[in-house]
PDB file of N, CA and C in Angstrom:
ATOM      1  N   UNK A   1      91.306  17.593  93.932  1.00  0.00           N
ATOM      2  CA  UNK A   1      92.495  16.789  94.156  1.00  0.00           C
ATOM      3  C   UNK A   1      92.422  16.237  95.576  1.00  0.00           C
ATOM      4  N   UNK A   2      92.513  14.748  95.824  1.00  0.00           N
ATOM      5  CA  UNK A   2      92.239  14.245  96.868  1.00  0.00           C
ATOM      6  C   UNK A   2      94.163  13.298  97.222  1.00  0.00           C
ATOM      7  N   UNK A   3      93.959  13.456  98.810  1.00  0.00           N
ATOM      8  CA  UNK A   3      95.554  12.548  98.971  1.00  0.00           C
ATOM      9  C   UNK A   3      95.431  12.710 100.351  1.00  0.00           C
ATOM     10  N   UNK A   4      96.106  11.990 100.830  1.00  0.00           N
ATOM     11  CA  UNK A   4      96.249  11.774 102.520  1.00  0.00           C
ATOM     12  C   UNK A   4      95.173  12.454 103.354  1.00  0.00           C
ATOM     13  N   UNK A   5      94.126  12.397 103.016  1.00  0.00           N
ATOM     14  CA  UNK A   5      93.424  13.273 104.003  1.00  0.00           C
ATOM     15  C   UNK A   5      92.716  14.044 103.979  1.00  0.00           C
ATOM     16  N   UNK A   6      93.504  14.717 102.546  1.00  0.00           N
ATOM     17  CA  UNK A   6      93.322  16.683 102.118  1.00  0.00           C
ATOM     18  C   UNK A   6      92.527  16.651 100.908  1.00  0.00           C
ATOM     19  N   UNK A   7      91.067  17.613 101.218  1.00  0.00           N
ATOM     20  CA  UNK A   7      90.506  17.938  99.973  1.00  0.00           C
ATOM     21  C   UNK A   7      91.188  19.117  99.594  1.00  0.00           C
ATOM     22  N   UNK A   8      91.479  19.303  98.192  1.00  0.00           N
ATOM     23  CA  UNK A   8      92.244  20.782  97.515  1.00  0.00           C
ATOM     24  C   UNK A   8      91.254  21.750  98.016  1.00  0.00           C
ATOM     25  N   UNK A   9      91.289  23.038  98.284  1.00  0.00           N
ATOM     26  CA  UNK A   9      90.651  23.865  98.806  1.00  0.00           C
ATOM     27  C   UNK A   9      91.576  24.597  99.024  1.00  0.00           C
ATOM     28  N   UNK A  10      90.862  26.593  98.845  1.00  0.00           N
ATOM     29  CA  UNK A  10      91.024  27.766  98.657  1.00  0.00           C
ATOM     30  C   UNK A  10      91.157  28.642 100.234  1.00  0.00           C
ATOM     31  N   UNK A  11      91.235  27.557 101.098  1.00  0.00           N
ATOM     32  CA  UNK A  11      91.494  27.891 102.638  1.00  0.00           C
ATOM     33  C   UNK A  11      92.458  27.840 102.846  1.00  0.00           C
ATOM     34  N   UNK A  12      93.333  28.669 104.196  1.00  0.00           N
ATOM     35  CA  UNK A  12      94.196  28.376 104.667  1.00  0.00           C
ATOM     36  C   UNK A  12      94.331  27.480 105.832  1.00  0.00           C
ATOM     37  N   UNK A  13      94.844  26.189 105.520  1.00  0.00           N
ATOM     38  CA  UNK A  13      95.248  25.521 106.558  1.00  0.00           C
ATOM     39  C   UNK A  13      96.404  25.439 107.557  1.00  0.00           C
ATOM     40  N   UNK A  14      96.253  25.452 108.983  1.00  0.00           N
ATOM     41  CA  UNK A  14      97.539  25.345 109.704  1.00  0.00           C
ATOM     42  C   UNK A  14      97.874  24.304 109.809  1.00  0.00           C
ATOM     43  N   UNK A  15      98.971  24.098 109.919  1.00  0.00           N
ATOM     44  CA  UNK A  15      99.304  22.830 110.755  1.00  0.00           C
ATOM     45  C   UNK A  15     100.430  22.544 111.703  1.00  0.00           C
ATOM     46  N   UNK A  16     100.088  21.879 112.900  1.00  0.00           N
ATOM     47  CA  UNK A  16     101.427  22.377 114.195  1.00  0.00           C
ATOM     48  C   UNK A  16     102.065  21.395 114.492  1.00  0.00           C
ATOM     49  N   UNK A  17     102.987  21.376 115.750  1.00  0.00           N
ATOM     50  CA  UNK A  17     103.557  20.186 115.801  1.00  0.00           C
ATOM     51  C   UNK A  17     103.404  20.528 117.566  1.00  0.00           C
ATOM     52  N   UNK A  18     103.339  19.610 118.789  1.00  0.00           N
ATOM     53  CA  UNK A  18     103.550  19.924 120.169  1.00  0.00           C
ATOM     54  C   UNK A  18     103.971  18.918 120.408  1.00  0.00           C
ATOM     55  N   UNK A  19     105.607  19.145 120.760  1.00  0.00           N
ATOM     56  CA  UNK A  19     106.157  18.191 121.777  1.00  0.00           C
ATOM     57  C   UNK A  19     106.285  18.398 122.934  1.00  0.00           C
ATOM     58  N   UNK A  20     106.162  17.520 124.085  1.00  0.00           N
ATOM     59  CA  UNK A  20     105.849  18.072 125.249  1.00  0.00           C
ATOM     60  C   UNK A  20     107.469  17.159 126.429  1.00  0.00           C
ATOM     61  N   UNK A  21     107.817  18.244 126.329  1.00  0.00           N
ATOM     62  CA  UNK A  21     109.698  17.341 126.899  1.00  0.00           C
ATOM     63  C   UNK A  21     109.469  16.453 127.984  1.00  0.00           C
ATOM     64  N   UNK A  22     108.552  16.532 129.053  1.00  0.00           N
ATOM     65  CA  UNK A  22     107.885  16.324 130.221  1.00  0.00           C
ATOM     66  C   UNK A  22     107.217  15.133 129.995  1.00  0.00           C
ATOM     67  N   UNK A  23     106.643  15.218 129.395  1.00  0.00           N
ATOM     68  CA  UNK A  23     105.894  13.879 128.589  1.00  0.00           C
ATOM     69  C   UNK A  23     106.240  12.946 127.938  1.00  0.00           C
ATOM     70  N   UNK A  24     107.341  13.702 127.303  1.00  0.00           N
ATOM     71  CA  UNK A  24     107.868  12.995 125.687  1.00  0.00           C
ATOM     72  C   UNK A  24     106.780  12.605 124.824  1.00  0.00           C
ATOM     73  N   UNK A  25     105.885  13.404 124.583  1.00  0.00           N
ATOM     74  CA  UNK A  25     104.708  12.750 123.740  1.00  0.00           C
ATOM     75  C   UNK A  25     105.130  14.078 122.421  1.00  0.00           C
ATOM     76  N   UNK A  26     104.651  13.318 121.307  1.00  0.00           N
ATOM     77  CA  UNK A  26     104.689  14.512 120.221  1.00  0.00           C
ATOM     78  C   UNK A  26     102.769  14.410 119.928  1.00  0.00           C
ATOM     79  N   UNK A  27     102.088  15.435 119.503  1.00  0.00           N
ATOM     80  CA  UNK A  27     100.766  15.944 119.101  1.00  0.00           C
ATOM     81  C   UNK A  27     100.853  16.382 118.031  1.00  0.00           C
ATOM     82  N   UNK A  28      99.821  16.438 116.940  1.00  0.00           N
ATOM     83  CA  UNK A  28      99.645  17.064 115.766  1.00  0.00           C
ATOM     84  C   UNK A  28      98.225  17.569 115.805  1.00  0.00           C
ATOM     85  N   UNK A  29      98.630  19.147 115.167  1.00  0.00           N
ATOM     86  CA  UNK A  29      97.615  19.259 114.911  1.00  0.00           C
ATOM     87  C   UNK A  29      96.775  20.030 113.496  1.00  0.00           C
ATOM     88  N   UNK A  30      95.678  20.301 113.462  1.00  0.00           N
ATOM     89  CA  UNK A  30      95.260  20.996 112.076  1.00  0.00           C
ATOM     90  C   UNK A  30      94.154  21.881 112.327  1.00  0.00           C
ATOM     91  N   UNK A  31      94.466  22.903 111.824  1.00  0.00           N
ATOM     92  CA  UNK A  31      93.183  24.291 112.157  1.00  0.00           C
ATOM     93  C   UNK A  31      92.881  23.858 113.698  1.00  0.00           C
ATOM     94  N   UNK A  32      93.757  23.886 114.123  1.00  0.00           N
ATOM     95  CA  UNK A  32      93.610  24.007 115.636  1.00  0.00           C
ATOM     96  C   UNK A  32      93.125  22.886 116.522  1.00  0.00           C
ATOM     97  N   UNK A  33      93.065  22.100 115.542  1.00  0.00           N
ATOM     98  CA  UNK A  33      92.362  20.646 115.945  1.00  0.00           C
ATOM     99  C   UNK A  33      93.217  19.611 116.580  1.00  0.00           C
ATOM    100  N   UNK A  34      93.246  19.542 118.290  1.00  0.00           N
ATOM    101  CA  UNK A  34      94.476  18.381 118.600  1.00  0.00           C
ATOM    102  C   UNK A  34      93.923  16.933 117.767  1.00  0.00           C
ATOM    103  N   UNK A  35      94.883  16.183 116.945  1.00  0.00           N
ATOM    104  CA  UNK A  35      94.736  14.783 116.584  1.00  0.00           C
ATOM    105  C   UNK A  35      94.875  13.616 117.025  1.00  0.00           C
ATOM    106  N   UNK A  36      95.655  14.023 118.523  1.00  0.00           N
ATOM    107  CA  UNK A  36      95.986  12.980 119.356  1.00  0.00           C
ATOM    108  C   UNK A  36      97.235  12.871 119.276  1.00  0.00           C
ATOM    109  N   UNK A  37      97.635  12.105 120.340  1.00  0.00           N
ATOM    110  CA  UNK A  37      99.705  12.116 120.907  1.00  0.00           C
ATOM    111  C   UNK A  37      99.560  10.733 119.256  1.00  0.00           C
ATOM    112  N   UNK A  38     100.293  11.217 118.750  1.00  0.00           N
ATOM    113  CA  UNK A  38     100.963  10.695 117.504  1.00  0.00           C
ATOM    114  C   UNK A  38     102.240   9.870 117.725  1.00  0.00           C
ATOM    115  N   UNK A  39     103.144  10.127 118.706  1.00  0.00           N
ATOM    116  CA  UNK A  39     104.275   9.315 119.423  1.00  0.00           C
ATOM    117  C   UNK A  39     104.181   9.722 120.818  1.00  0.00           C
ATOM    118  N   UNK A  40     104.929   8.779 121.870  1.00  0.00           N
ATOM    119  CA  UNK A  40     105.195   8.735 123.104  1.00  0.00           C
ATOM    120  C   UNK A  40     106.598   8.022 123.547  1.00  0.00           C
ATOM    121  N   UNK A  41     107.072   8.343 124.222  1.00  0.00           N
ATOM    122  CA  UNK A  41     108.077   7.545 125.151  1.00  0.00           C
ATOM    123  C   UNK A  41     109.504   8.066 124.045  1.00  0.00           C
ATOM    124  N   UNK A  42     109.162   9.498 123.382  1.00  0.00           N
ATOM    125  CA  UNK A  42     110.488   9.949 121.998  1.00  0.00           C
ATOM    126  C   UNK A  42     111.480  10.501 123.241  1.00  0.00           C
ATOM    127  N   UNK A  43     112.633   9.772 122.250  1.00  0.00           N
ATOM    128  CA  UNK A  43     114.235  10.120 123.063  1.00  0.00           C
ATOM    129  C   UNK A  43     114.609  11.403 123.165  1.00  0.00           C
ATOM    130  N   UNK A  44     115.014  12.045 123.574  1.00  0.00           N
ATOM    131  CA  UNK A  44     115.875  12.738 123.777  1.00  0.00           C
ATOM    132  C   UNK A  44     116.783  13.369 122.713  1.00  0.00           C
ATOM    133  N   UNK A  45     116.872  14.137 122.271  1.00  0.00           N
ATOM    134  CA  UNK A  45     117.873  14.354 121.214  1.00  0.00           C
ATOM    135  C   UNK A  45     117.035  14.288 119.736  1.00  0.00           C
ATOM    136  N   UNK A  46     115.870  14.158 119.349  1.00  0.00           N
ATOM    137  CA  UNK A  46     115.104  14.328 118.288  1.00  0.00           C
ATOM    138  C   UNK A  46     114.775  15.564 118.177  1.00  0.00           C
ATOM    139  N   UNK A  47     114.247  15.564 117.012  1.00  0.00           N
ATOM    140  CA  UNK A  47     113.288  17.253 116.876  1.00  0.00           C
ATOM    141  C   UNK A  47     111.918  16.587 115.817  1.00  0.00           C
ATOM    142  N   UNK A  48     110.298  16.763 116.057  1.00  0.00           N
ATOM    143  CA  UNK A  48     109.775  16.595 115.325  1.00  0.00           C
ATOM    144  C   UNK A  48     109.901  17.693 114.181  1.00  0.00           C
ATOM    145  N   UNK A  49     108.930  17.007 113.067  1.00  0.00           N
ATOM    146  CA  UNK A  49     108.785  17.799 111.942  1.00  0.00           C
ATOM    147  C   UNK A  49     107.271  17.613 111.028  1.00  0.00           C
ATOM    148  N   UNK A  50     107.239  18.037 110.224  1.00  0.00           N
ATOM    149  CA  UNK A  50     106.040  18.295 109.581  1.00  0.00           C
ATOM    150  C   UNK A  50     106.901  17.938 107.797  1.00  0.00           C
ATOM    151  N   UNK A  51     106.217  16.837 107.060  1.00  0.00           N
ATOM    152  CA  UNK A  51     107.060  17.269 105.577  1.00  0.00           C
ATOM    153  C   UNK A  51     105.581  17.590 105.011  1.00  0.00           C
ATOM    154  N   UNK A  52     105.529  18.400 104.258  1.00  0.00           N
ATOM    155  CA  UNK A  52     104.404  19.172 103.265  1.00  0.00           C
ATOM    156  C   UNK A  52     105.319  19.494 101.786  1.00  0.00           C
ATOM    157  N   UNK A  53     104.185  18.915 101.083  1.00  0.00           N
ATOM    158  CA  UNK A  53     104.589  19.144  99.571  1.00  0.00           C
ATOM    159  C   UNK A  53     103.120  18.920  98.848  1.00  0.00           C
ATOM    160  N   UNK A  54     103.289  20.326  97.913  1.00  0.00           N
ATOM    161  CA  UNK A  54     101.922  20.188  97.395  1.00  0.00           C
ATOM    162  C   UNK A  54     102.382  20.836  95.385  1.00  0.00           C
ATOM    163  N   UNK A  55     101.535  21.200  94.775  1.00  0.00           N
ATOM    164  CA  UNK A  55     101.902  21.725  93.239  1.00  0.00           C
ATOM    165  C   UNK A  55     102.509  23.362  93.667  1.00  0.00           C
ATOM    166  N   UNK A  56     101.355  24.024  93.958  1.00  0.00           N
ATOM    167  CA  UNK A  56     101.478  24.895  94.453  1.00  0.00           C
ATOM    168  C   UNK A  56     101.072  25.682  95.673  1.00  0.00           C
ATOM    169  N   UNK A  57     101.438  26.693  95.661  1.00  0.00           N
ATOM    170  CA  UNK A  57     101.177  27.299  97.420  1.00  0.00           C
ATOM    171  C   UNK A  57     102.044  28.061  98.029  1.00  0.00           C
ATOM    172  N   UNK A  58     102.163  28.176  99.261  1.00  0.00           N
ATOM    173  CA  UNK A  58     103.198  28.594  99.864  1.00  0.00           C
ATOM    174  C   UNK A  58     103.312  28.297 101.396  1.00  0.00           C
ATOM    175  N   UNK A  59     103.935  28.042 102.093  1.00  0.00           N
ATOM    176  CA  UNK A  59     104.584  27.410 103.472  1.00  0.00           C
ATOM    177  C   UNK A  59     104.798  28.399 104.086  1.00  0.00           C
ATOM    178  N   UNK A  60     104.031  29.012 105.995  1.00  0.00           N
ATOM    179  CA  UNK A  60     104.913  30.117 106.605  1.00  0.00           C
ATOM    180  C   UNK A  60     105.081  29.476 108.104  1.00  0.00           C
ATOM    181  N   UNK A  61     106.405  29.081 108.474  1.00  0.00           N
ATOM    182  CA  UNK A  61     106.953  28.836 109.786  1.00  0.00           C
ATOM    183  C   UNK A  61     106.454  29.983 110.826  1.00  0.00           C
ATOM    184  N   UNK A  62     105.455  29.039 111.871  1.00  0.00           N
ATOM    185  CA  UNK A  62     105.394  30.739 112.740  1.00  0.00           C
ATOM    186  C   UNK A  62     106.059  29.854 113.993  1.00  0.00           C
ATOM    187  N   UNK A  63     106.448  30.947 114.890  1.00  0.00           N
ATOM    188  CA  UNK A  63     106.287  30.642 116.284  1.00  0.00           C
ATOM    189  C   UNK A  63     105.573  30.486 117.102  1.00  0.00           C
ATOM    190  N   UNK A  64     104.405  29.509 117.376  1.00  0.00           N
ATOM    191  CA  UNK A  64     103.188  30.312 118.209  1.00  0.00           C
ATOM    192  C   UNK A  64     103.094  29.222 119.202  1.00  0.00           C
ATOM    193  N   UNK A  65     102.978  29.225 120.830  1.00  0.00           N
ATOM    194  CA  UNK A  65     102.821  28.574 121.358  1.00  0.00           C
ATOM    195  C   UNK A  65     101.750  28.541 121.649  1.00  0.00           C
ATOM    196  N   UNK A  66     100.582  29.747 121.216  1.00  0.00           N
ATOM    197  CA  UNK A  66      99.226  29.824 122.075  1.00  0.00           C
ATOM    198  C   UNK A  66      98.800  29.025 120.852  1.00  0.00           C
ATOM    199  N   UNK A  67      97.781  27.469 121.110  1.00  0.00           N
ATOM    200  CA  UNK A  67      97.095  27.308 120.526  1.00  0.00           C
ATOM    201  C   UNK A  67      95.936  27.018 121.580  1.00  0.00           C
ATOM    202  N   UNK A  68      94.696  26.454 121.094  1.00  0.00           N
ATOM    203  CA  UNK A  68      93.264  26.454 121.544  1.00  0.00           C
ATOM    204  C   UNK A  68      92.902  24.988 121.192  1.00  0.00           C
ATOM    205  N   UNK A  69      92.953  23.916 122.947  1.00  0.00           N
ATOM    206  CA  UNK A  69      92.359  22.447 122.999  1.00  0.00           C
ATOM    207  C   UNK A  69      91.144  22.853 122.420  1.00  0.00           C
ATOM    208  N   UNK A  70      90.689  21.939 121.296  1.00  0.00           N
ATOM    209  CA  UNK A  70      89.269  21.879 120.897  1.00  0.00           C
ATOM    210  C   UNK A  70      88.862  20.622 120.856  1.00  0.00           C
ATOM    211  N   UNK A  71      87.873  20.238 121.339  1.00  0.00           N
ATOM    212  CA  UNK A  71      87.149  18.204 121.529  1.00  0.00           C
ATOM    213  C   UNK A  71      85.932  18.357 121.051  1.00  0.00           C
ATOM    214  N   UNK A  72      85.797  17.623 119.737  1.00  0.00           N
ATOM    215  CA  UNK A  72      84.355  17.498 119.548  1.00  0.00           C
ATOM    216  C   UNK A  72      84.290  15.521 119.234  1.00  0.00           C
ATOM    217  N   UNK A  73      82.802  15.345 119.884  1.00  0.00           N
ATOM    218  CA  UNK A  73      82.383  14.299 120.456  1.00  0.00           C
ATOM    219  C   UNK A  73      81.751  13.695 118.928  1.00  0.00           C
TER     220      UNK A  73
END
């Protein structure tokens, strides 16, 4: 099953969100992978989000601020 991106697969994928208030930039990312500032110059008073919908599965909200910059060339 193929769609936005995603091959179906028996892995667990993360996926994060980093807004940076200082910046105002929002980041996305996947298995730890920054994707690049996705928005810049966001107001004040927003909250990003993530929408995910799949057949089946299951969704777990963590808290984690430690993630790991990774750059491959």
């Amino acid at each position: 099953m193929k769609g936005y991106g995603c091959i179906y697969t028996d892995k667990e994928i993360t996926l994060g969100i980093r807004f940076d208030h200082s910046k105002r930039t929002v980041s996305f990312y996947k298995n730890g992978i920054n994707h690049g500032i996705a928005f810049r110059n966001v107001p004040s008073g927003l909250t990003p989000s993530i929408d995910v919908w799949f057949q089946e599965g299951q969704v777990e909200i963590q808290n984690n601020a430690n993630f790991e910059e990774k750059v491959y060339l």
